[in-house]
C-alpha atoms as a PDB file:
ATOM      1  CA  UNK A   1     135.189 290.040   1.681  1.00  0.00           C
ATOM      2  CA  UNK A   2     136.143 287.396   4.220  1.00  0.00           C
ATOM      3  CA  UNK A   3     133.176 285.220   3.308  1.00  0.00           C
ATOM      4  CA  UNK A   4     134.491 285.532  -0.459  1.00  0.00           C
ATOM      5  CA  UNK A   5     138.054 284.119   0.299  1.00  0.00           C
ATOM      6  CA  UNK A   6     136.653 281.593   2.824  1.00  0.00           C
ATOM      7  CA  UNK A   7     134.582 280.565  -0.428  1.00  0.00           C
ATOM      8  CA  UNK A   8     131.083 281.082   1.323  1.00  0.00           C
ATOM      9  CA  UNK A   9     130.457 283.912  -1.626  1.00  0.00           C
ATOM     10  CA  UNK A  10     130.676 283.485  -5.373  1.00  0.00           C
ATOM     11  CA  UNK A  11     132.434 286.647  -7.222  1.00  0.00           C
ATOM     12  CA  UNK A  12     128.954 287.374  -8.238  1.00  0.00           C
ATOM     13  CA  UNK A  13     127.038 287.149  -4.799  1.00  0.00           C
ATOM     14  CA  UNK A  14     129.638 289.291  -3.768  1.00  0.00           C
ATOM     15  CA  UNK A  15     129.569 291.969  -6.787  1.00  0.00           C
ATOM     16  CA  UNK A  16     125.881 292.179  -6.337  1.00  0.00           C
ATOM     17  CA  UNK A  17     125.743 292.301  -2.335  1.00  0.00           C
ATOM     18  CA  UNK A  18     128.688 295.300  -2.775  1.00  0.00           C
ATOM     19  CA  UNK A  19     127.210 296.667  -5.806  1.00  0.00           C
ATOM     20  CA  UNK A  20     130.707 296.757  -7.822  1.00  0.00           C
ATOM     21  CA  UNK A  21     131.339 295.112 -10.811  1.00  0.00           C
ATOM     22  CA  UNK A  22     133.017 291.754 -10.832  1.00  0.00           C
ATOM     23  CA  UNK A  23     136.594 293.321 -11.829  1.00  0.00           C
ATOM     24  CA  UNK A  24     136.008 295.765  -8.813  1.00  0.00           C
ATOM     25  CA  UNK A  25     135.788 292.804  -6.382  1.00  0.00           C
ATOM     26  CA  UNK A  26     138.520 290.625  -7.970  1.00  0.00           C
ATOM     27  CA  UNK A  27     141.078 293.969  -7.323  1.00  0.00           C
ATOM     28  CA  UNK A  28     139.645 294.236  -3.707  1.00  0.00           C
ATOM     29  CA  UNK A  29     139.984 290.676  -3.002  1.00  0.00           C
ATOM     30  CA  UNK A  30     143.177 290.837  -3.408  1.00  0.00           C
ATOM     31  CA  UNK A  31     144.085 293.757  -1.774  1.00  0.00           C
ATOM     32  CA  UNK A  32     141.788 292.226   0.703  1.00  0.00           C
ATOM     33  CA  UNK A  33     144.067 288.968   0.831  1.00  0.00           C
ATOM     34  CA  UNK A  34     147.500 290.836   0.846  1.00  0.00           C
ATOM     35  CA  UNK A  35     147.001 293.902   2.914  1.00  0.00           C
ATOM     36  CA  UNK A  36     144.352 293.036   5.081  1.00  0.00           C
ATOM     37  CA  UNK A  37     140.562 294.759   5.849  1.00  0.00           C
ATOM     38  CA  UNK A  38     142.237 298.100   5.233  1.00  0.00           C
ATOM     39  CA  UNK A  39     142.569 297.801   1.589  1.00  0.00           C
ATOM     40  CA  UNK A  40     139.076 298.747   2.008  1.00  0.00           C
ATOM     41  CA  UNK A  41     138.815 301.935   3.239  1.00  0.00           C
ATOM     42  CA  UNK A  42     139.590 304.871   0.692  1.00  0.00           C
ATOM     43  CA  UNK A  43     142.872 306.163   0.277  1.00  0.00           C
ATOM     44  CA  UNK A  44     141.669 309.737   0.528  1.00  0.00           C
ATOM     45  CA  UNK A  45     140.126 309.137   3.617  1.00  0.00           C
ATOM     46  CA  UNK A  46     140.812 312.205   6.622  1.00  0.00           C
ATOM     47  CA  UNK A  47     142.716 313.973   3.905  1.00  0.00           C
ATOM     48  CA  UNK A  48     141.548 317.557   3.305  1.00  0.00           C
ATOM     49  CA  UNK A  49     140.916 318.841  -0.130  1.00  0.00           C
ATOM     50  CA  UNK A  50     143.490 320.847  -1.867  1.00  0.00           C
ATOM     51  CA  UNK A  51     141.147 323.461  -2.448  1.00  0.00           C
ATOM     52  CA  UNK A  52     139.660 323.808   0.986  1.00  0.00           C
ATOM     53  CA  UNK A  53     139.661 326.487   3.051  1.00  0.00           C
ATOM     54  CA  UNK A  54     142.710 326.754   5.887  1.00  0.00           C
ATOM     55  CA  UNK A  55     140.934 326.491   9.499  1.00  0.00           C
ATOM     56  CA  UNK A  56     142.389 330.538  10.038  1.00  0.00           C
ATOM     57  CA  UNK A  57     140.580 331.874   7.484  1.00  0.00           C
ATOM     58  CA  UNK A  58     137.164 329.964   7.701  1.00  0.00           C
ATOM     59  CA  UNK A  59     137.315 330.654  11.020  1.00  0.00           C
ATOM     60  CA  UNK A  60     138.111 334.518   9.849  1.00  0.00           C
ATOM     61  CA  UNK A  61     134.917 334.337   7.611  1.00  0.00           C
ATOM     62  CA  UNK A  62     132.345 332.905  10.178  1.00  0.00           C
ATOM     63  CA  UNK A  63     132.978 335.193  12.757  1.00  0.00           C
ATOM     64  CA  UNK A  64     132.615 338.530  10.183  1.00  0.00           C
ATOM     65  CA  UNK A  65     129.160 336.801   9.047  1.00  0.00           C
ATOM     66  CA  UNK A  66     128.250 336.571  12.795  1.00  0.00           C
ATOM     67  CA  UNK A  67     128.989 339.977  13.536  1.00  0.00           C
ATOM     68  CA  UNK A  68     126.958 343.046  13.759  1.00  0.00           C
ATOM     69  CA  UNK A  69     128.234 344.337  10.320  1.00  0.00           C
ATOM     70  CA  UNK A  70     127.610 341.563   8.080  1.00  0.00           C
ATOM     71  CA  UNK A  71     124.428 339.554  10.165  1.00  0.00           C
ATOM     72  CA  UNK A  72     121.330 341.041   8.562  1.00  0.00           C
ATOM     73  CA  UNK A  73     123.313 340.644   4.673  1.00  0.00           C
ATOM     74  CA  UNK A  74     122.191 337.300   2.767  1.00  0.00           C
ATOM     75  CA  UNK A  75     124.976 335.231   1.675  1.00  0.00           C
ATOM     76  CA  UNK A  76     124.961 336.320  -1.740  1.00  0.00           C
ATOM     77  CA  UNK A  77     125.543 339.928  -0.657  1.00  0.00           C
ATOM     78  CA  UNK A  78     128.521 338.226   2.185  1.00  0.00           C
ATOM     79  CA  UNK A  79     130.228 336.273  -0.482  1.00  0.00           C
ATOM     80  CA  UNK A  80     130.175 339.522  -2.824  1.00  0.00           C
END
């Protein structure tokens, strides 16, 4: 990105060394420009899934599937 703005890049070196489109680029060069390198890193990043699992209950779940009861059962026959 810096090599873009400092005008060492054309838009289209820099869509084909990123692999994005030219639009793409042109929306993260200014980010890029305004914001700073952050802009690039994704929004969602360290942010856990809605539908994850809370740490209690995977926790809950690995220690019954390491446990005498459940250790010799495949997974299908765990999950079930």
């Amino acid at each position: 990105m810096q090599k873009l703005v400092d005008g060492d890049f054309t838009l289209a070196q820099a869509a084909s060394s990123l692999g994005l489109s030219n639009r793409q680029v042109i929306r993260l060069k200014k980010g890029f420009i305004q914001e700073g390198p952050a802009v690039l890193i994704h929004k969602n990043t360290n942010c856990k899934p809605a539908h994850a699992l809370g740490d209690e209950l995977a926790a809950k779940i690995i220690s019954l599937k390491q446990s005498e009861l459940y250790r010799d059962a495949n997974f299908l026959h765990f999950q079930e």
